[in-house]
C-alpha atoms as a PDB file:
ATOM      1  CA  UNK A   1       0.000   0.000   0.000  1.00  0.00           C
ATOM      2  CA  UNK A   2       2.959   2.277   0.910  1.00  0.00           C
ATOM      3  CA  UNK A   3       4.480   1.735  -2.576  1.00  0.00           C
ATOM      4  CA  UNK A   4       0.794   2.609  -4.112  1.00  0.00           C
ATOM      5  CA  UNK A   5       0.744   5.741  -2.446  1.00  0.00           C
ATOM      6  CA  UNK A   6       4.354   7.005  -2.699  1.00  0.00           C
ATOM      7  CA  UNK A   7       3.564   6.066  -6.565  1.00  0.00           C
ATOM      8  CA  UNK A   8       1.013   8.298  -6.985  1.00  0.00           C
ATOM      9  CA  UNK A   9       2.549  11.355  -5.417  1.00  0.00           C
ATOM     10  CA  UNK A  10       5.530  11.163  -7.870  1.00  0.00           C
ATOM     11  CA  UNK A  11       2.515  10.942 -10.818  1.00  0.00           C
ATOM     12  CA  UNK A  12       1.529  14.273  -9.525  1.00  0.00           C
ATOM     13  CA  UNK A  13       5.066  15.655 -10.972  1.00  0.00           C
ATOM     14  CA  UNK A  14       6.243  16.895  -6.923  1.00  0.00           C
ATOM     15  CA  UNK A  15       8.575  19.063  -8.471  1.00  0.00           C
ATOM     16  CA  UNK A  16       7.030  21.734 -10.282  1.00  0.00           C
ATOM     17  CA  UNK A  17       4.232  21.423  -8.063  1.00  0.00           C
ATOM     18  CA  UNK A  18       6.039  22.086  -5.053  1.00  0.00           C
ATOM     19  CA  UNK A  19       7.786  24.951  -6.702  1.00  0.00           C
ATOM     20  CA  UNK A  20       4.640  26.486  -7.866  1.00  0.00           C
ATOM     21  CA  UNK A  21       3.659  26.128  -4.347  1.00  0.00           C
ATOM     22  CA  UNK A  22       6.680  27.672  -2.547  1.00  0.00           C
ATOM     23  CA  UNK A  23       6.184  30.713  -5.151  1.00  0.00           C
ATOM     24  CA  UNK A  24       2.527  31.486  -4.036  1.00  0.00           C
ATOM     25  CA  UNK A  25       3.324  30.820  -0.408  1.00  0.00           C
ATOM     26  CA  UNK A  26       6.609  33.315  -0.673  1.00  0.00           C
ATOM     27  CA  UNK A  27       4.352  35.904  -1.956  1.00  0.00           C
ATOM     28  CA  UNK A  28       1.850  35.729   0.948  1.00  0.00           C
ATOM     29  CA  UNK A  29       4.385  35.779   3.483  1.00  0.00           C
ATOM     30  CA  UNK A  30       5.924  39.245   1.764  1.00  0.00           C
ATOM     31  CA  UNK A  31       2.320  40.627   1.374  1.00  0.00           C
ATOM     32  CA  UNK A  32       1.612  39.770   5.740  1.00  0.00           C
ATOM     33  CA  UNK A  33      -0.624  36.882   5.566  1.00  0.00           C
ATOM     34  CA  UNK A  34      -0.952  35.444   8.995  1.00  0.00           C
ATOM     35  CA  UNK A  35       0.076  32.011   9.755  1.00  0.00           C
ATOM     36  CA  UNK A  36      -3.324  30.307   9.651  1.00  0.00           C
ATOM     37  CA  UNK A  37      -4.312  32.586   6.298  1.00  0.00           C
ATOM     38  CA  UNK A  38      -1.014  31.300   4.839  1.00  0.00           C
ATOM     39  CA  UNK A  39      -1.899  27.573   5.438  1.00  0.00           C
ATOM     40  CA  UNK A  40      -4.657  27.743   3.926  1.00  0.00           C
ATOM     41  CA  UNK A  41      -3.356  29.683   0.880  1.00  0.00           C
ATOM     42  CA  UNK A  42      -0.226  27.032   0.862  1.00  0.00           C
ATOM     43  CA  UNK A  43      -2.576  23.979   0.851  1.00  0.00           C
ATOM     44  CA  UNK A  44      -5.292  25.230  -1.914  1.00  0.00           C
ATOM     45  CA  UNK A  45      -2.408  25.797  -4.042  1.00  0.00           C
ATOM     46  CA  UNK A  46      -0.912  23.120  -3.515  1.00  0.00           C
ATOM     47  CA  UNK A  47      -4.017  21.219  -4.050  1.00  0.00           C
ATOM     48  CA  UNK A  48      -4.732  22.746  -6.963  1.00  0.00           C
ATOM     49  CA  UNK A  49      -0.852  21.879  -8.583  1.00  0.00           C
ATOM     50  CA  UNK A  50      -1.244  17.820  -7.530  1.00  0.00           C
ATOM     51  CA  UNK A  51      -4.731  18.125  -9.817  1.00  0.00           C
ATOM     52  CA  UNK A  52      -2.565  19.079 -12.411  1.00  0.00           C
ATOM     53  CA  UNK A  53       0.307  17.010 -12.284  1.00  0.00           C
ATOM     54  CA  UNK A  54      -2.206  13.600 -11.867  1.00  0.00           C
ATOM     55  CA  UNK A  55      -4.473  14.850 -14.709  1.00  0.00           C
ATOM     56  CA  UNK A  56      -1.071  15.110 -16.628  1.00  0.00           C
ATOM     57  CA  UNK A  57       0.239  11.726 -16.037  1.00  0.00           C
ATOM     58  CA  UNK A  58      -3.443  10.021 -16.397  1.00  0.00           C
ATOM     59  CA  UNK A  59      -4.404  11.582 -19.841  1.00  0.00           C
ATOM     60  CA  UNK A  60      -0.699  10.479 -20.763  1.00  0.00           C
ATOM     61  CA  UNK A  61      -0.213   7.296 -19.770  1.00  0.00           C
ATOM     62  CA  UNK A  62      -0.596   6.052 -22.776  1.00  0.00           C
ATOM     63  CA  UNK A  63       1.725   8.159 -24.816  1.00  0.00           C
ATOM     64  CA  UNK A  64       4.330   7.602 -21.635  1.00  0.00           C
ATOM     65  CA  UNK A  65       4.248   3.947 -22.454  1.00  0.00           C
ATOM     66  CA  UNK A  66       4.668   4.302 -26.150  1.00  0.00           C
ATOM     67  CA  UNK A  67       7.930   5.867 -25.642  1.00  0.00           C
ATOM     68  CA  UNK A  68       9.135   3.868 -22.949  1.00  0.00           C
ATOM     69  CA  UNK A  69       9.012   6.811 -20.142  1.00  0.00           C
ATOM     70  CA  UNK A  70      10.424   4.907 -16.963  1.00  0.00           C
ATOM     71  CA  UNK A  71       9.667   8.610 -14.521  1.00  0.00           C
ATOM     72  CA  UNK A  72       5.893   8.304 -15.066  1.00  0.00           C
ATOM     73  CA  UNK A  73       4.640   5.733 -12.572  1.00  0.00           C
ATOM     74  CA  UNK A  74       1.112   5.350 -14.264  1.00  0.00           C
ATOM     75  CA  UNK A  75       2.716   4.648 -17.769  1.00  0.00           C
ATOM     76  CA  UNK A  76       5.034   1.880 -15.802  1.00  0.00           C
ATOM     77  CA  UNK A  77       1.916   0.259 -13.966  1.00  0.00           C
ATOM     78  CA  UNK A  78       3.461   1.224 -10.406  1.00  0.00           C
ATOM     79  CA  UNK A  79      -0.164   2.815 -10.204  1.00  0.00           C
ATOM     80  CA  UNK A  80      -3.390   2.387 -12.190  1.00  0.00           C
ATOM     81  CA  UNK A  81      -4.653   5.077 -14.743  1.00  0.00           C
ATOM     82  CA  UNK A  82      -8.091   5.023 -12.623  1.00  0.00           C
ATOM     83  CA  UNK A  83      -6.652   5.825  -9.102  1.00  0.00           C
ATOM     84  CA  UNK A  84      -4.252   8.650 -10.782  1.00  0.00           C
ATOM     85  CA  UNK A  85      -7.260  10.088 -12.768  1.00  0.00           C
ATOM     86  CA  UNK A  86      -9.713   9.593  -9.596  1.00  0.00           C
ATOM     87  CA  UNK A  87      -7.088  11.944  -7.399  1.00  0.00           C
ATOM     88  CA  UNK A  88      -6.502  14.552 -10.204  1.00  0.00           C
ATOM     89  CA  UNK A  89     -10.891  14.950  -9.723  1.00  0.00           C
ATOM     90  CA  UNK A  90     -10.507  15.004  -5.727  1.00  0.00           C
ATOM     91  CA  UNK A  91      -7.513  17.255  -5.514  1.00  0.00           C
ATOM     92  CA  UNK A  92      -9.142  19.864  -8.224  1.00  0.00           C
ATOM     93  CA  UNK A  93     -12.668  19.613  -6.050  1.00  0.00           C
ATOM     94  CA  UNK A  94     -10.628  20.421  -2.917  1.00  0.00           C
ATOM     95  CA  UNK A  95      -8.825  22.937  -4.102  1.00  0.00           C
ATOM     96  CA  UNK A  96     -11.954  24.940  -4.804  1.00  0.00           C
ATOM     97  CA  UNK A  97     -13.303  24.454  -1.682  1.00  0.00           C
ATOM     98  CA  UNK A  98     -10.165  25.269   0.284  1.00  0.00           C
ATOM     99  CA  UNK A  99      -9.781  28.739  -1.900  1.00  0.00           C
ATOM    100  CA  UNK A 100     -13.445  29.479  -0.970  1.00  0.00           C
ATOM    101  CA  UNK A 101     -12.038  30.461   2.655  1.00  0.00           C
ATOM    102  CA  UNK A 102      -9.915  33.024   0.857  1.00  0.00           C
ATOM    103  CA  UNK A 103     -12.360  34.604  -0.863  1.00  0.00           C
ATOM    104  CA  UNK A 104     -14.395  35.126  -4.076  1.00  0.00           C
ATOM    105  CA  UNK A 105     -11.701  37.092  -5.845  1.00  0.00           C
ATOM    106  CA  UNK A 106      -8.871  34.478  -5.153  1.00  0.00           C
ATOM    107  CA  UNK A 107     -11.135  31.399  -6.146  1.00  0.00           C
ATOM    108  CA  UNK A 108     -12.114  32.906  -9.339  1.00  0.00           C
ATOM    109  CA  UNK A 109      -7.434  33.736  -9.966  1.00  0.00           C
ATOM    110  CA  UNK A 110      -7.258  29.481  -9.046  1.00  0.00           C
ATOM    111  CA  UNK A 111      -9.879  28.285 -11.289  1.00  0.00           C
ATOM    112  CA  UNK A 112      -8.298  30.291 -13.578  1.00  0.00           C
ATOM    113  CA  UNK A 113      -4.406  28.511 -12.828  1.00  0.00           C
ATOM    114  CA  UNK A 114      -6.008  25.263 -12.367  1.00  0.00           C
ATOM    115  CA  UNK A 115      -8.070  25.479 -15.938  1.00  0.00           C
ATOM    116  CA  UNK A 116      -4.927  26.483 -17.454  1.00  0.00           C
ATOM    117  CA  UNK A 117      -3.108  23.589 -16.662  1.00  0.00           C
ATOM    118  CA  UNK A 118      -6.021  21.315 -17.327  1.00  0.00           C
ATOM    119  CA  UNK A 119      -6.620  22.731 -20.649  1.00  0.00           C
ATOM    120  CA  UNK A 120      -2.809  22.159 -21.683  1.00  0.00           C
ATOM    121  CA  UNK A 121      -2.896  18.693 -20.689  1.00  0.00           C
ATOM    122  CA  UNK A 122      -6.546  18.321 -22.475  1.00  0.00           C
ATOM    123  CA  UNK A 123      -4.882  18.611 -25.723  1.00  0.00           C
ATOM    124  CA  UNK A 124      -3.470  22.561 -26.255  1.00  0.00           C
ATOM    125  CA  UNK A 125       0.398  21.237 -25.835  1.00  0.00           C
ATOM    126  CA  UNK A 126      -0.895  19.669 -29.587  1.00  0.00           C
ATOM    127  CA  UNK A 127      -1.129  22.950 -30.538  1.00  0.00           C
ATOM    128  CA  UNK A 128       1.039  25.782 -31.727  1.00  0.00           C
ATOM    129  CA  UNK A 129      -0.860  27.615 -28.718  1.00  0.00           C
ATOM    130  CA  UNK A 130       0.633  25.297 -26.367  1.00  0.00           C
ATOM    131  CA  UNK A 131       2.250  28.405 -24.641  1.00  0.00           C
ATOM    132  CA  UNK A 132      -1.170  30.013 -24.134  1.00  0.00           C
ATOM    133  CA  UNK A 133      -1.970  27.742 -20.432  1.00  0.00           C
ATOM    134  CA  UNK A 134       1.496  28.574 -19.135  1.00  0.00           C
ATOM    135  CA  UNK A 135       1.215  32.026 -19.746  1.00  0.00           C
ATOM    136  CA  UNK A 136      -2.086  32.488 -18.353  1.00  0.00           C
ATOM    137  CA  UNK A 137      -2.000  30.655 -15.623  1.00  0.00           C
ATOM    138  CA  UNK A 138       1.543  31.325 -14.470  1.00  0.00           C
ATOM    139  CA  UNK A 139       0.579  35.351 -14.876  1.00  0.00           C
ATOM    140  CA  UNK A 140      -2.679  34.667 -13.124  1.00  0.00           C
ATOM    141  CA  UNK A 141      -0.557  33.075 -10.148  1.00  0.00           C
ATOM    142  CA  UNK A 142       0.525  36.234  -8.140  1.00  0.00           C
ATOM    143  CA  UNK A 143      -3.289  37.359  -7.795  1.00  0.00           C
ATOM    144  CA  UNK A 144      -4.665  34.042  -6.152  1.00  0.00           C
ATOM    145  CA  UNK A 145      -2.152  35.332  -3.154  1.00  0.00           C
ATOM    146  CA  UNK A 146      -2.986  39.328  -3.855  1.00  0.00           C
ATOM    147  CA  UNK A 147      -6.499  38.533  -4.208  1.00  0.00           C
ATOM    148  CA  UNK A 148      -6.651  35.967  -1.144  1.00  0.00           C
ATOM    149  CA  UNK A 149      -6.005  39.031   1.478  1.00  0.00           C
ATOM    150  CA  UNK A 150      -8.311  40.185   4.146  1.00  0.00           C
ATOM    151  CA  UNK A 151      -8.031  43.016   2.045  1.00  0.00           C
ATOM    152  CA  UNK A 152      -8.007  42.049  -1.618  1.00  0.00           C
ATOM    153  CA  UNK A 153      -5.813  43.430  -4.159  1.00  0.00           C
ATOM    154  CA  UNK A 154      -5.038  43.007  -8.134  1.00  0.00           C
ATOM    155  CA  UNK A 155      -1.101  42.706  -8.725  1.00  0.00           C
ATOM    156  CA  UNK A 156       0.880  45.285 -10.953  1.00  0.00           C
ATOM    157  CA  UNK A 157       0.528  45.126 -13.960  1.00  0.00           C
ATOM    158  CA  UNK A 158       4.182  44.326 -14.189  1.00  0.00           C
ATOM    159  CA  UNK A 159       3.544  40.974 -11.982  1.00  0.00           C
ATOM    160  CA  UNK A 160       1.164  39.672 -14.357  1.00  0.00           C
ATOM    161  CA  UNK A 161       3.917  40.151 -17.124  1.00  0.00           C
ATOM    162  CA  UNK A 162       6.707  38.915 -15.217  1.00  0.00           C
ATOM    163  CA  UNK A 163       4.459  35.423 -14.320  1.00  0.00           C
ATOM    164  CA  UNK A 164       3.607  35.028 -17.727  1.00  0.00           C
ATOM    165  CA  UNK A 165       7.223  35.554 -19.435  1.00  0.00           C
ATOM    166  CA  UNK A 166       8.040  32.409 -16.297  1.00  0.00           C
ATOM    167  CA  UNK A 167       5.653  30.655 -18.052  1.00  0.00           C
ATOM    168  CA  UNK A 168       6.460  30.679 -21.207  1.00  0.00           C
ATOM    169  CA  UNK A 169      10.007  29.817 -20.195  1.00  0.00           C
ATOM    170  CA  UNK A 170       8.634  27.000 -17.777  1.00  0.00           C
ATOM    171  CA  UNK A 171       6.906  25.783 -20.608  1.00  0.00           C
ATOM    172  CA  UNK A 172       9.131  25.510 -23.622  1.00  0.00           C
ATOM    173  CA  UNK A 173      12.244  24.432 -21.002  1.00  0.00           C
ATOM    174  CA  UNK A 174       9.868  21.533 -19.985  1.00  0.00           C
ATOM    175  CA  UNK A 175       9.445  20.145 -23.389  1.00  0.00           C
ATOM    176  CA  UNK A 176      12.648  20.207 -24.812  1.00  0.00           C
ATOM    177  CA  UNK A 177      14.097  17.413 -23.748  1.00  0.00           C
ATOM    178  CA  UNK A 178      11.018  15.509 -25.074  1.00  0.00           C
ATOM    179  CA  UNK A 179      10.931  16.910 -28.341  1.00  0.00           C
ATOM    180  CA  UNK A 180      11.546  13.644 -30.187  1.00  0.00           C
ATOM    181  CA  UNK A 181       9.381  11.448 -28.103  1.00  0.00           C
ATOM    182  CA  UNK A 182       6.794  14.204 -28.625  1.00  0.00           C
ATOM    183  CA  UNK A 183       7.043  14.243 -32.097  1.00  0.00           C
ATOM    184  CA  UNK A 184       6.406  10.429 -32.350  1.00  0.00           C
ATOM    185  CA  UNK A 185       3.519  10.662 -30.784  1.00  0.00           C
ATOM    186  CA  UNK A 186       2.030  13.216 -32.745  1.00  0.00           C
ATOM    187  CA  UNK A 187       2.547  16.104 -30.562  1.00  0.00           C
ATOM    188  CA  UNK A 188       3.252  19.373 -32.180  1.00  0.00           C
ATOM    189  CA  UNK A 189       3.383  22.430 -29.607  1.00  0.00           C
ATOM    190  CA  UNK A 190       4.860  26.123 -30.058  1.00  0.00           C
ATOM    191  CA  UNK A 191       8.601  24.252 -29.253  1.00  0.00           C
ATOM    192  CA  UNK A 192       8.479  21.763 -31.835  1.00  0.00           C
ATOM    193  CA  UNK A 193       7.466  24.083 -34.466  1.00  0.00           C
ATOM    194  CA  UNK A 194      10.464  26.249 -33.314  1.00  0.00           C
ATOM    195  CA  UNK A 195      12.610  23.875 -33.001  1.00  0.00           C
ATOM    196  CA  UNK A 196      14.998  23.501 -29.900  1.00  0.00           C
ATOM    197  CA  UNK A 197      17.659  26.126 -30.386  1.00  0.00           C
ATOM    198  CA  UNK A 198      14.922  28.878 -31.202  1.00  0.00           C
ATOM    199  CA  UNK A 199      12.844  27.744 -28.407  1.00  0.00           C
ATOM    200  CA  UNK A 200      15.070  27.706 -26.046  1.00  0.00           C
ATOM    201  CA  UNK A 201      16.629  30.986 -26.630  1.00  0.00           C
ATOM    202  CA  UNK A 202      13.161  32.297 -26.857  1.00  0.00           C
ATOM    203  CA  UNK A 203      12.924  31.252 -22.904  1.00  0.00           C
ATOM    204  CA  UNK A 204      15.927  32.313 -21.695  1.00  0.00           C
ATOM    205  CA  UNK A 205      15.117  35.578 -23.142  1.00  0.00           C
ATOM    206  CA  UNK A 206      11.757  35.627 -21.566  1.00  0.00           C
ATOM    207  CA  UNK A 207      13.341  35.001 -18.018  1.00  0.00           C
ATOM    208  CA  UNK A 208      15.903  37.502 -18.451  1.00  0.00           C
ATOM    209  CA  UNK A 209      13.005  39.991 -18.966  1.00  0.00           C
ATOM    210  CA  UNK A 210      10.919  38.958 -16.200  1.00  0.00           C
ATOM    211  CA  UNK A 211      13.651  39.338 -13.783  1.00  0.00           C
ATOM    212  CA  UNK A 212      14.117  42.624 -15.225  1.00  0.00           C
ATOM    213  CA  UNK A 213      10.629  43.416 -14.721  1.00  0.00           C
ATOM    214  CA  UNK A 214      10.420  42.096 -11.078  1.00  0.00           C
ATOM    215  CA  UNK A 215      13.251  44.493 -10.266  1.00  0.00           C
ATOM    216  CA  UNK A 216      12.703  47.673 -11.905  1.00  0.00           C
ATOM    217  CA  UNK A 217       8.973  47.392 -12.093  1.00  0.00           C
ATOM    218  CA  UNK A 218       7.380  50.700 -11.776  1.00  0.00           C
ATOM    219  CA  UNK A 219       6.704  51.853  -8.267  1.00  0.00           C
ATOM    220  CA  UNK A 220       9.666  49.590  -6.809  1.00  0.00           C
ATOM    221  CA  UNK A 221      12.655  51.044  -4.515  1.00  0.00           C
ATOM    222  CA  UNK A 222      15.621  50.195  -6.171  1.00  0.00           C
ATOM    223  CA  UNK A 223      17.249  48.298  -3.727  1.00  0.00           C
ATOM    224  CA  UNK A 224      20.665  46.023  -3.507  1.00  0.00           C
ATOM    225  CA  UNK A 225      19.133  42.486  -2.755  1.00  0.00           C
ATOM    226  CA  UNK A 226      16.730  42.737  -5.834  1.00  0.00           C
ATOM    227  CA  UNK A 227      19.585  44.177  -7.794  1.00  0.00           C
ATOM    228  CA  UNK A 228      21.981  40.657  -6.454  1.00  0.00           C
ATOM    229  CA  UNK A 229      18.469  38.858  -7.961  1.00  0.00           C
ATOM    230  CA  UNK A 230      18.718  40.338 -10.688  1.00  0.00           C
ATOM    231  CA  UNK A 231      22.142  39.230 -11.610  1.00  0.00           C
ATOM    232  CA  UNK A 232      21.155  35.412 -10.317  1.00  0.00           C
ATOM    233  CA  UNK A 233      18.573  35.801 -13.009  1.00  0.00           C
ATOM    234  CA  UNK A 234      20.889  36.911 -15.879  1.00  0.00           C
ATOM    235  CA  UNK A 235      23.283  34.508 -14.855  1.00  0.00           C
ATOM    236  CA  UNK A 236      20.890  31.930 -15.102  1.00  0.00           C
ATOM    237  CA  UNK A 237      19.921  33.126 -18.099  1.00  0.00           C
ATOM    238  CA  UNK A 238      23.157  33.105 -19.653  1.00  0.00           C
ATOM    239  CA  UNK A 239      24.121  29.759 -17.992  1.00  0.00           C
ATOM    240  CA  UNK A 240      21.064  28.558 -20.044  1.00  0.00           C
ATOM    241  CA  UNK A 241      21.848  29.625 -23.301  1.00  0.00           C
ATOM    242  CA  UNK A 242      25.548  28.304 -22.697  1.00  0.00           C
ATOM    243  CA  UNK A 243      24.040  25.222 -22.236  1.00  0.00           C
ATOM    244  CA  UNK A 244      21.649  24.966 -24.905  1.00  0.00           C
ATOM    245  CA  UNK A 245      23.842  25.917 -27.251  1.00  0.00           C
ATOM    246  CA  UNK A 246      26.962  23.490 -26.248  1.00  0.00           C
ATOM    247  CA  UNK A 247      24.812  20.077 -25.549  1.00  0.00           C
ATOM    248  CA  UNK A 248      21.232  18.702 -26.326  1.00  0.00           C
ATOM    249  CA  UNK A 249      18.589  20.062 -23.876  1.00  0.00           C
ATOM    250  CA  UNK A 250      18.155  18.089 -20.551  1.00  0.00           C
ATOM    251  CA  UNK A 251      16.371  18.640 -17.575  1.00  0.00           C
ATOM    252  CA  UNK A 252      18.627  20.950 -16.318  1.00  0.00           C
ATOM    253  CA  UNK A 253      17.476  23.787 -18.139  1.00  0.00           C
ATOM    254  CA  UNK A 254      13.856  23.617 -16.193  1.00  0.00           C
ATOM    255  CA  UNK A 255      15.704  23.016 -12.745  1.00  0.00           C
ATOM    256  CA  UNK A 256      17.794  26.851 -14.000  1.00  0.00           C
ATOM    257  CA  UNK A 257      14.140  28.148 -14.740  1.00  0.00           C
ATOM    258  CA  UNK A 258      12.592  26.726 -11.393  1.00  0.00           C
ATOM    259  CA  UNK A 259      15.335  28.284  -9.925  1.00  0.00           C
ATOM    260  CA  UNK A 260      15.249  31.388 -11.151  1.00  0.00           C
ATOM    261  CA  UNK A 261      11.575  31.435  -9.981  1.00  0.00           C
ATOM    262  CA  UNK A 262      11.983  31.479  -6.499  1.00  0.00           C
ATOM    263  CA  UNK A 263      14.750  33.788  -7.108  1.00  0.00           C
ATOM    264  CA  UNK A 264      11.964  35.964  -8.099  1.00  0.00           C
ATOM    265  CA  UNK A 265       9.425  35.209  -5.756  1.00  0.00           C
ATOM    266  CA  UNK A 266      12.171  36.067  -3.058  1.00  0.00           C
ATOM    267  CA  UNK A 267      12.106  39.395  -4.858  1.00  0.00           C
ATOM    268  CA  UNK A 268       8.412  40.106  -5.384  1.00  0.00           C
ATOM    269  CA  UNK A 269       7.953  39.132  -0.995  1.00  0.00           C
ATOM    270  CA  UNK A 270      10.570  41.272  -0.432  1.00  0.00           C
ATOM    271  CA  UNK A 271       8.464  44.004  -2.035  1.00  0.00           C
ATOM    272  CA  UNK A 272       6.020  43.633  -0.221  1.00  0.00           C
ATOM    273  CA  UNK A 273       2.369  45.644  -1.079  1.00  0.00           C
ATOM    274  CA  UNK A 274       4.722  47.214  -3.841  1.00  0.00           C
ATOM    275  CA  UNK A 275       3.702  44.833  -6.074  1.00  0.00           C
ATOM    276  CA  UNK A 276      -0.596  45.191  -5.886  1.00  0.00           C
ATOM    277  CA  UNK A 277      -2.473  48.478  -7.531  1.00  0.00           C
END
């Protein structure tokens, strides 16, 4: 039982869902949540990302086996396609529920996140839209925490542009090193059409901008530890392009962007109320 369960957290891609998590959670500790507020910000989120992840790894189990994937526990058998797709349903019901305590306003910024990722995993990574879900729900992101205050608040909208350009670059660094599995299973997003080189520099680009963004946003104090953030985030940038450029794409390149993202979550909590209107 022990094994069934450990297998169907790593179907629920822990990674980028705890990531995603820390990032919201970071931003409600710089904008004063208190502790109980947080929790339940932290665990709707985080509800909300395993939903995701399992609907991810249950509408592609299939695909996953084609190509042999040995990290998706669903396409290996370690857990059935029916318990992974029965959790994605739970998790997304509970997530809505547990946003409900944080208000209208920050329930309607989740569904949005949540349908984002759905949709993607529905069938728009097929598409040369593929980059659509990131960017909307990744620039929706800041406003579930923004909008989940006692006193409820749209972000800048500089924050909503800096999420989105993490996105895109979360997006396109996540596929590359699937590009030919992708391709034989008739999967034909914005990076395939690109092709890897283009793609890649595309995101790199679009994280060096966002970290721009997050530090010299308008209304922001210039101050030294976003300006040491902001040369983390070039230098990951850079590092990035080194890399793409030298060697074929690997999963390092979305550990640089993940990176980077906290980097710039650090940044956005250290601003503080800066960053809502």
């Amino acid at each position: 039982m022990a094994k069934k369960v450990v297998s169907l957290l790593l179907a629920s891609h822990p990674g980028p869902t705890v990531v995603v998590t820390v990032i919201v959670t970071g931003l409600g500790i710089g904008l004063g949540y208190p502790p109980g507020r947080l929790a339940v910000l932290a665990v709707a989120v985080l509800l909300g990302q395993l939903s995701i992840g399992w609907s991810n790894d249950w509408l592609d189990a299939a695909r996953d086996r084609e190509v042999h994937r040995s990290d998706k526990p669903a396409a290996r058998g370690d857990v059935s396609i029916a318990a992974v797709r029965l959790a994605a349903f739970l998790a997304v019901a509970a997530a809505v529920l547990v946003t409900l305590f944080l208000g209208w306003g920050a329930l309607a910024a989740h569904i949005v996140v949540i349908a984002g990722g759905w949709a993607y995993n529905l069938g728009l990574k097929a598409t040369a839209y593929s980059w659509v879900p990131f960017a909307v729900s990744f620039g929706t992101l800041p406003a579930i925490a923004t909008l989940g205050q006692e006193q409820p608040a749209l972000p800048q909208w500089w924050v909503y542009a800096a999420g989105a350009l993490l996105g895109v670059a979360a997006h396109v660094t996540n596929v590359l090193p699937d590009l030919d599995d992708d391709a034989r299973t008739g999967i034909r997003g914005m990076p395939h059409r690109l092709g890897a080189r283009v793609s890649g520099l595309l995101a790199f680009t679009a994280l060096a901008v966002a970290t721009l963004l997050i530090t010299f946003g308008p209304g922001l104090p210039v101050r030294p530890v976003l300006i040491v953030g902001l040369v983390i985030g070039l230098a990951a940038a850079v590092t990035g392009v080194v890399l793409l450029l030298r060697r074929s794409p690997t999963r390092l390149l979305m550990q640089l962007i993940m990176t980077c993202a906290i980097v710039d979550v650090v940044m956005l909590a250290l601003a503080g109320q800066s960053v809502t209107v």
